[in-house]
PDB file of N, CA and C in Angstrom:
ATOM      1  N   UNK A   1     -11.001 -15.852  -0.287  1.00  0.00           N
ATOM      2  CA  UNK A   1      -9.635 -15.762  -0.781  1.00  0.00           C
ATOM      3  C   UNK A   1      -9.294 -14.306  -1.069  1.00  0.00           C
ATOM      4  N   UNK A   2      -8.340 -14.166  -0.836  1.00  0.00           N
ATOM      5  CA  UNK A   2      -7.613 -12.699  -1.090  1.00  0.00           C
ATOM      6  C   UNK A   2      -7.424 -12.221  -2.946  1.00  0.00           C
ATOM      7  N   UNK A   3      -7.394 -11.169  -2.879  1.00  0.00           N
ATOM      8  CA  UNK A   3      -7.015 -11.192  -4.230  1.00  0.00           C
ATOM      9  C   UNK A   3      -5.773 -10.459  -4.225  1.00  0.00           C
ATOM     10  N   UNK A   4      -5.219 -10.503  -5.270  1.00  0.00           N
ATOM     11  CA  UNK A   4      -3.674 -10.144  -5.586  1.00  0.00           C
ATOM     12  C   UNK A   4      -3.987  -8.540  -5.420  1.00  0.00           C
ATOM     13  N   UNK A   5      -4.506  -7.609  -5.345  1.00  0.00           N
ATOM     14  CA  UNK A   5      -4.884  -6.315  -5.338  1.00  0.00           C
ATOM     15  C   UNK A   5      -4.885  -5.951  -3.718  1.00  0.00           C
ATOM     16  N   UNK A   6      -5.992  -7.187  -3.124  1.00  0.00           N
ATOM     17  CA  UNK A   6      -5.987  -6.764  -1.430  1.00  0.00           C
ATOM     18  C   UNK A   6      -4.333  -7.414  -0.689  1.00  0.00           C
ATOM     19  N   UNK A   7      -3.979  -8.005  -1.562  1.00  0.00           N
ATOM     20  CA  UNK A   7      -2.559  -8.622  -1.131  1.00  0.00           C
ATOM     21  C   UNK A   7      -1.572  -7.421  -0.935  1.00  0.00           C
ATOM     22  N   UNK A   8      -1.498  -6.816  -1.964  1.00  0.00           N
ATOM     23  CA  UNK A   8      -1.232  -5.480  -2.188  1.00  0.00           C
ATOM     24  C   UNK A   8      -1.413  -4.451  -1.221  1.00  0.00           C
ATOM     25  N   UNK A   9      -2.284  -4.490  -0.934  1.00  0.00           N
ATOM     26  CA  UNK A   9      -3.041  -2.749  -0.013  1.00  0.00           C
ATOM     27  C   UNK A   9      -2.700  -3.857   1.657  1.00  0.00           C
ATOM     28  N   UNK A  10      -2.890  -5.123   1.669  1.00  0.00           N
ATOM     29  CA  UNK A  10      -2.238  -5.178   2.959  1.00  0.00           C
ATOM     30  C   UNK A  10      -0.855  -4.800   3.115  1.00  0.00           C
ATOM     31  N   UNK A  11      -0.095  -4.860   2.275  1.00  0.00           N
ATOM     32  CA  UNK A  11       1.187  -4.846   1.980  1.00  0.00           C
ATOM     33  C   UNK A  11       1.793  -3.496   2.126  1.00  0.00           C
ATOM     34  N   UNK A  12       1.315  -2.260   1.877  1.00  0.00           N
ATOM     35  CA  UNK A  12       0.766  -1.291   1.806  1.00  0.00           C
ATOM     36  C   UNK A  12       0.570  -0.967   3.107  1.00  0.00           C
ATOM     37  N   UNK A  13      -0.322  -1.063   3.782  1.00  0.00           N
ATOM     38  CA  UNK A  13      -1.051  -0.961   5.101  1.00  0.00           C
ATOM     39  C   UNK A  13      -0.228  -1.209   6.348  1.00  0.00           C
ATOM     40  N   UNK A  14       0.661  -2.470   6.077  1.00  0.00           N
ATOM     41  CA  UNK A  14       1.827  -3.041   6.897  1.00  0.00           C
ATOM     42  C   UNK A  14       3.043  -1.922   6.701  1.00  0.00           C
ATOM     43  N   UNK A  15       3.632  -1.392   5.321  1.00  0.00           N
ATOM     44  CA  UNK A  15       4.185  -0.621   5.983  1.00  0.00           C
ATOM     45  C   UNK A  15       3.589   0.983   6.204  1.00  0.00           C
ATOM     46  N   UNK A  16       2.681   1.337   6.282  1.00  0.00           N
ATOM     47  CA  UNK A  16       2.105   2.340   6.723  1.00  0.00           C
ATOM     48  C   UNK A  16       2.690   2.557   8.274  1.00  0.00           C
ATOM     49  N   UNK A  17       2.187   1.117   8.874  1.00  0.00           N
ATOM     50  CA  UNK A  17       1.718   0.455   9.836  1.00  0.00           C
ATOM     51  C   UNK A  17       3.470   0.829  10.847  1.00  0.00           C
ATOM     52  N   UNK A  18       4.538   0.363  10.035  1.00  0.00           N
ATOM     53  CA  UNK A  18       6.532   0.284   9.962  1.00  0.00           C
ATOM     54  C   UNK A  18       6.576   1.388  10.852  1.00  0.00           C
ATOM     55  N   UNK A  19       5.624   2.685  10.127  1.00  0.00           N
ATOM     56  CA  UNK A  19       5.869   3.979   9.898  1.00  0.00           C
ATOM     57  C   UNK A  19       6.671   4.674   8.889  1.00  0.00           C
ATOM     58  N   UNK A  20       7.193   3.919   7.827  1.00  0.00           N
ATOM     59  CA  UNK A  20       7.362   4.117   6.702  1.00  0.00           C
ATOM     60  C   UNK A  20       7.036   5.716   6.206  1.00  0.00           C
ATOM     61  N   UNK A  21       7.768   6.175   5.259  1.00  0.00           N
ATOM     62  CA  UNK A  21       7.023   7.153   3.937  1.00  0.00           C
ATOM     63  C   UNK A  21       6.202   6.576   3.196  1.00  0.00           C
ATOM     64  N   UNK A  22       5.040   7.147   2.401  1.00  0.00           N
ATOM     65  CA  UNK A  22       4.694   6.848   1.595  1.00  0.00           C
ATOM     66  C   UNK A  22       5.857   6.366   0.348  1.00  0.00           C
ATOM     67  N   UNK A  23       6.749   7.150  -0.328  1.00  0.00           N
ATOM     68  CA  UNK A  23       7.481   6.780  -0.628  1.00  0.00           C
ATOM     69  C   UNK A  23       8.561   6.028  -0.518  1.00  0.00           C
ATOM     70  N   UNK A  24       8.530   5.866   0.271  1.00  0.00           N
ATOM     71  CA  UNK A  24       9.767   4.378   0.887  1.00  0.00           C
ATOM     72  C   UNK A  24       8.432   3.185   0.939  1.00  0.00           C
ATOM     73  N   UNK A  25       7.409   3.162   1.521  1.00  0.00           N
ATOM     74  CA  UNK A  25       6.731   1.803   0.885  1.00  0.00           C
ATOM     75  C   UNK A  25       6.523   1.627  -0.343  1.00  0.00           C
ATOM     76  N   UNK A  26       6.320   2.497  -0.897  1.00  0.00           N
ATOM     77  CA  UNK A  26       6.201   2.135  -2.406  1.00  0.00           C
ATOM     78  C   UNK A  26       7.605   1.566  -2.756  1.00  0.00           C
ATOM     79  N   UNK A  27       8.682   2.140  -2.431  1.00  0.00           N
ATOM     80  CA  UNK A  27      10.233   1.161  -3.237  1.00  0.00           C
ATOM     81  C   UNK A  27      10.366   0.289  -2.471  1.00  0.00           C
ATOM     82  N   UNK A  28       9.966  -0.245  -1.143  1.00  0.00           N
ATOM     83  CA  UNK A  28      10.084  -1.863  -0.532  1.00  0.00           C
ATOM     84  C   UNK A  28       9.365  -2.758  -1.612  1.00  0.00           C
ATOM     85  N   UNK A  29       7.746  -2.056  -1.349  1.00  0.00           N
ATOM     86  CA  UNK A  29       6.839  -3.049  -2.076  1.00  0.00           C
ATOM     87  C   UNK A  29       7.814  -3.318  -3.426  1.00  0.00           C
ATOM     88  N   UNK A  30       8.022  -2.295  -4.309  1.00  0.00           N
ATOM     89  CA  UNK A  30       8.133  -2.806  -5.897  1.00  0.00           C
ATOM     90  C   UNK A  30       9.649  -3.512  -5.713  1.00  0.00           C
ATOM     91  N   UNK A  31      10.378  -3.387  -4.560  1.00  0.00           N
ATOM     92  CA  UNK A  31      11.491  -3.826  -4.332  1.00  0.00           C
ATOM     93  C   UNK A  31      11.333  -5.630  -4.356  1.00  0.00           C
ATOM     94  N   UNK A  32      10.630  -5.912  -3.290  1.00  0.00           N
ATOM     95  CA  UNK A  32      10.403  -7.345  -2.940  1.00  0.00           C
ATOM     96  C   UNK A  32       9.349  -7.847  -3.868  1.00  0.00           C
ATOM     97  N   UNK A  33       8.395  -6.978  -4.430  1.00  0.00           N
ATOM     98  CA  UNK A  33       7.076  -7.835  -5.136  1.00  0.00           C
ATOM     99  C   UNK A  33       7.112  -7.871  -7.027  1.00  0.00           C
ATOM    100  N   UNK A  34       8.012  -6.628  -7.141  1.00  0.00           N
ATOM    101  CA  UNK A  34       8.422  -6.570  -8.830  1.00  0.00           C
ATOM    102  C   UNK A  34       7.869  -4.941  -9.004  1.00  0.00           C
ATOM    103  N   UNK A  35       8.756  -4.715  -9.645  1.00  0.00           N
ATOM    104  CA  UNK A  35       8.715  -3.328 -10.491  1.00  0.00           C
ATOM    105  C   UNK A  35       7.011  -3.178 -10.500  1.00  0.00           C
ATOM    106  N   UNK A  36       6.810  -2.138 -10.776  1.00  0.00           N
ATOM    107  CA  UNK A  36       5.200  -1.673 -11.186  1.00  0.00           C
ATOM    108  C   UNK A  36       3.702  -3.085 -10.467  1.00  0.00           C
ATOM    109  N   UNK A  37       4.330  -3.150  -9.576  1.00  0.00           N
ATOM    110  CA  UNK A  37       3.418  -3.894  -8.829  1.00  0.00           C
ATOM    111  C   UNK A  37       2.100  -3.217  -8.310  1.00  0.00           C
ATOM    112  N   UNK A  38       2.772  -1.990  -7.964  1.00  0.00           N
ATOM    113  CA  UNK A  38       1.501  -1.252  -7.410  1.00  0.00           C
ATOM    114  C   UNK A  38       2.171   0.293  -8.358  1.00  0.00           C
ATOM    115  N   UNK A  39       1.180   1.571  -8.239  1.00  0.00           N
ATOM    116  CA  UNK A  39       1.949   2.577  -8.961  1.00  0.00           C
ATOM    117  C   UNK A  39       1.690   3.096  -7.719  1.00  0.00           C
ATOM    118  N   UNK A  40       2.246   3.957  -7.490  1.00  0.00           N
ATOM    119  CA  UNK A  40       3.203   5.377  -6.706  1.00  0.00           C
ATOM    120  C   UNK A  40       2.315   6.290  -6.857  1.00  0.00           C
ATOM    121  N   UNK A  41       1.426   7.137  -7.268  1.00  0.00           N
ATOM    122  CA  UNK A  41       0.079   7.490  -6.919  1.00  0.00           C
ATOM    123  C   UNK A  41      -0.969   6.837  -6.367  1.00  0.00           C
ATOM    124  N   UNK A  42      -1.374   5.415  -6.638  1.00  0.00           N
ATOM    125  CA  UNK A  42      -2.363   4.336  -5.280  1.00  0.00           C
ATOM    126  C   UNK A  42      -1.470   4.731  -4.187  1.00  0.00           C
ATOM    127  N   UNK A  43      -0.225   4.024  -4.169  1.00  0.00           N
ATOM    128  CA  UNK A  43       0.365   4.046  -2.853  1.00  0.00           C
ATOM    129  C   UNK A  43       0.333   4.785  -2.018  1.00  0.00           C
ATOM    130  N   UNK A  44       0.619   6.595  -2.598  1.00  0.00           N
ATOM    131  CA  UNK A  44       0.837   7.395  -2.021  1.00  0.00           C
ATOM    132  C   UNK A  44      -0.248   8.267  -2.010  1.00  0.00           C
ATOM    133  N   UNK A  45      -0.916   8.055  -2.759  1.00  0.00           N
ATOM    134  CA  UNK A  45      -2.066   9.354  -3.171  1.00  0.00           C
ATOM    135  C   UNK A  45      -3.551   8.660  -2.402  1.00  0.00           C
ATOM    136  N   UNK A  46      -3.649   7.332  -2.667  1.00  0.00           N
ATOM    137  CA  UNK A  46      -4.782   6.975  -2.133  1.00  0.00           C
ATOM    138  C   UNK A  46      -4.485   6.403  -0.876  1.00  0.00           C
ATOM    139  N   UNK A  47      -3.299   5.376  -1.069  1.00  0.00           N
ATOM    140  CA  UNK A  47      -3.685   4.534   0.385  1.00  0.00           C
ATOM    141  C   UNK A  47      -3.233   5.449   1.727  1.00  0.00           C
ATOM    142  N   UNK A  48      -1.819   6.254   1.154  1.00  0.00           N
ATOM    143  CA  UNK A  48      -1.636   6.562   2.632  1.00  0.00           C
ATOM    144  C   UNK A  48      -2.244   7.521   2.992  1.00  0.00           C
ATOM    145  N   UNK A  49      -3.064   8.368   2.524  1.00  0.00           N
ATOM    146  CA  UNK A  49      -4.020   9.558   2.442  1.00  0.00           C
ATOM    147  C   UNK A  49      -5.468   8.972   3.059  1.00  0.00           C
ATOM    148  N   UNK A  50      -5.504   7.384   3.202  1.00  0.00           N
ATOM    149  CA  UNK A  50      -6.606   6.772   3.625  1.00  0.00           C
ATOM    150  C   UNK A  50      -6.257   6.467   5.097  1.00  0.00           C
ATOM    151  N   UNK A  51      -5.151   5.961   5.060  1.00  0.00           N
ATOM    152  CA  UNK A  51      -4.863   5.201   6.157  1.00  0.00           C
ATOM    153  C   UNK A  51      -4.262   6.492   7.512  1.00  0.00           C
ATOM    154  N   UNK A  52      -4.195   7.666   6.703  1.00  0.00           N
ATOM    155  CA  UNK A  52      -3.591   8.858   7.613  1.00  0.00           C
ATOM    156  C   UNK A  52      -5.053   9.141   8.283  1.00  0.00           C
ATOM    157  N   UNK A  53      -5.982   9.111   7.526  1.00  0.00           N
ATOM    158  CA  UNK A  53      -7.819   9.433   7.713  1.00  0.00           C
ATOM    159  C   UNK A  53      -8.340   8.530   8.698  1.00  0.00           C
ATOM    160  N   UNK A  54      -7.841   7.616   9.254  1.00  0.00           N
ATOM    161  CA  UNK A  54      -7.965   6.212  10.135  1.00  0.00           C
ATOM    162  C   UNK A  54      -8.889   5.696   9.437  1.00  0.00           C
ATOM    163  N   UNK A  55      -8.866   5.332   8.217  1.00  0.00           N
ATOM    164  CA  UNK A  55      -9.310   4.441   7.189  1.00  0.00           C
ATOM    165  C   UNK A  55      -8.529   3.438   6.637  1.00  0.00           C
ATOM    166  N   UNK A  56      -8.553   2.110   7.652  1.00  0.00           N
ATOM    167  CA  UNK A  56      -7.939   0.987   7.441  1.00  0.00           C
ATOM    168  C   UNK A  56      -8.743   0.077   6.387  1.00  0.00           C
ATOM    169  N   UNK A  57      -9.590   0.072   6.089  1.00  0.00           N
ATOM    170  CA  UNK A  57     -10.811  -0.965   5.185  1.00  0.00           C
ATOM    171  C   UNK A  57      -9.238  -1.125   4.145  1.00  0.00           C
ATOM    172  N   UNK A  58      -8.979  -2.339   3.818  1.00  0.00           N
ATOM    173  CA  UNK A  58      -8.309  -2.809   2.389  1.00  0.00           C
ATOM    174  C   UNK A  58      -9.063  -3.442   1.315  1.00  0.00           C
ATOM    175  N   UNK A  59     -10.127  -3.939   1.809  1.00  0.00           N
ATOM    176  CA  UNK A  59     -11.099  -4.311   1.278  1.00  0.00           C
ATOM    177  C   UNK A  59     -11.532  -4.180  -0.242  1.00  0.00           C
ATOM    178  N   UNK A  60     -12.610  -4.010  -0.825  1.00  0.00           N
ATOM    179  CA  UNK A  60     -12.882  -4.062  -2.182  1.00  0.00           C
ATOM    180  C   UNK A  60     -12.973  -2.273  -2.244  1.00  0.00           C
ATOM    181  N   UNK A  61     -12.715  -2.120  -3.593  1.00  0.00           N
ATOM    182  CA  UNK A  61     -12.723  -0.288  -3.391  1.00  0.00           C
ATOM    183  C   UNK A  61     -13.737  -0.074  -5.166  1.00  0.00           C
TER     184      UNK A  61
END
């Protein structure tokens, strides 16, 4: 089962994926999933800084 965290970083990953900003996924996500769902440093600082690295793992961190 997924957890609400990897739900997240797929979520994340998908719009990486759009081609999105880092900052424009972060205001979809908190747009559609609720305010402070994820913070805006993960989003931007870790995931897309991962996923720019061709480091797709969403996995457990």
């Amino acid at each position: 089962m997924v957890s609400h965290k990897q739900f997240i970083r797929h979520c994340v990953r998908y719009e990486f994926y759009q081609g999105k900003s880092a900052a424009k996924a972060y205001e979809t996500i908190c747009t559609v999933l609720g305010d402070n769902v994820v913070s805006k440093s993960t989003c931007v600082e870790f995931w897309f800084k991962r996923f720019k690295e061709d480091d797709f793992d969403v996995g457990q961190t």
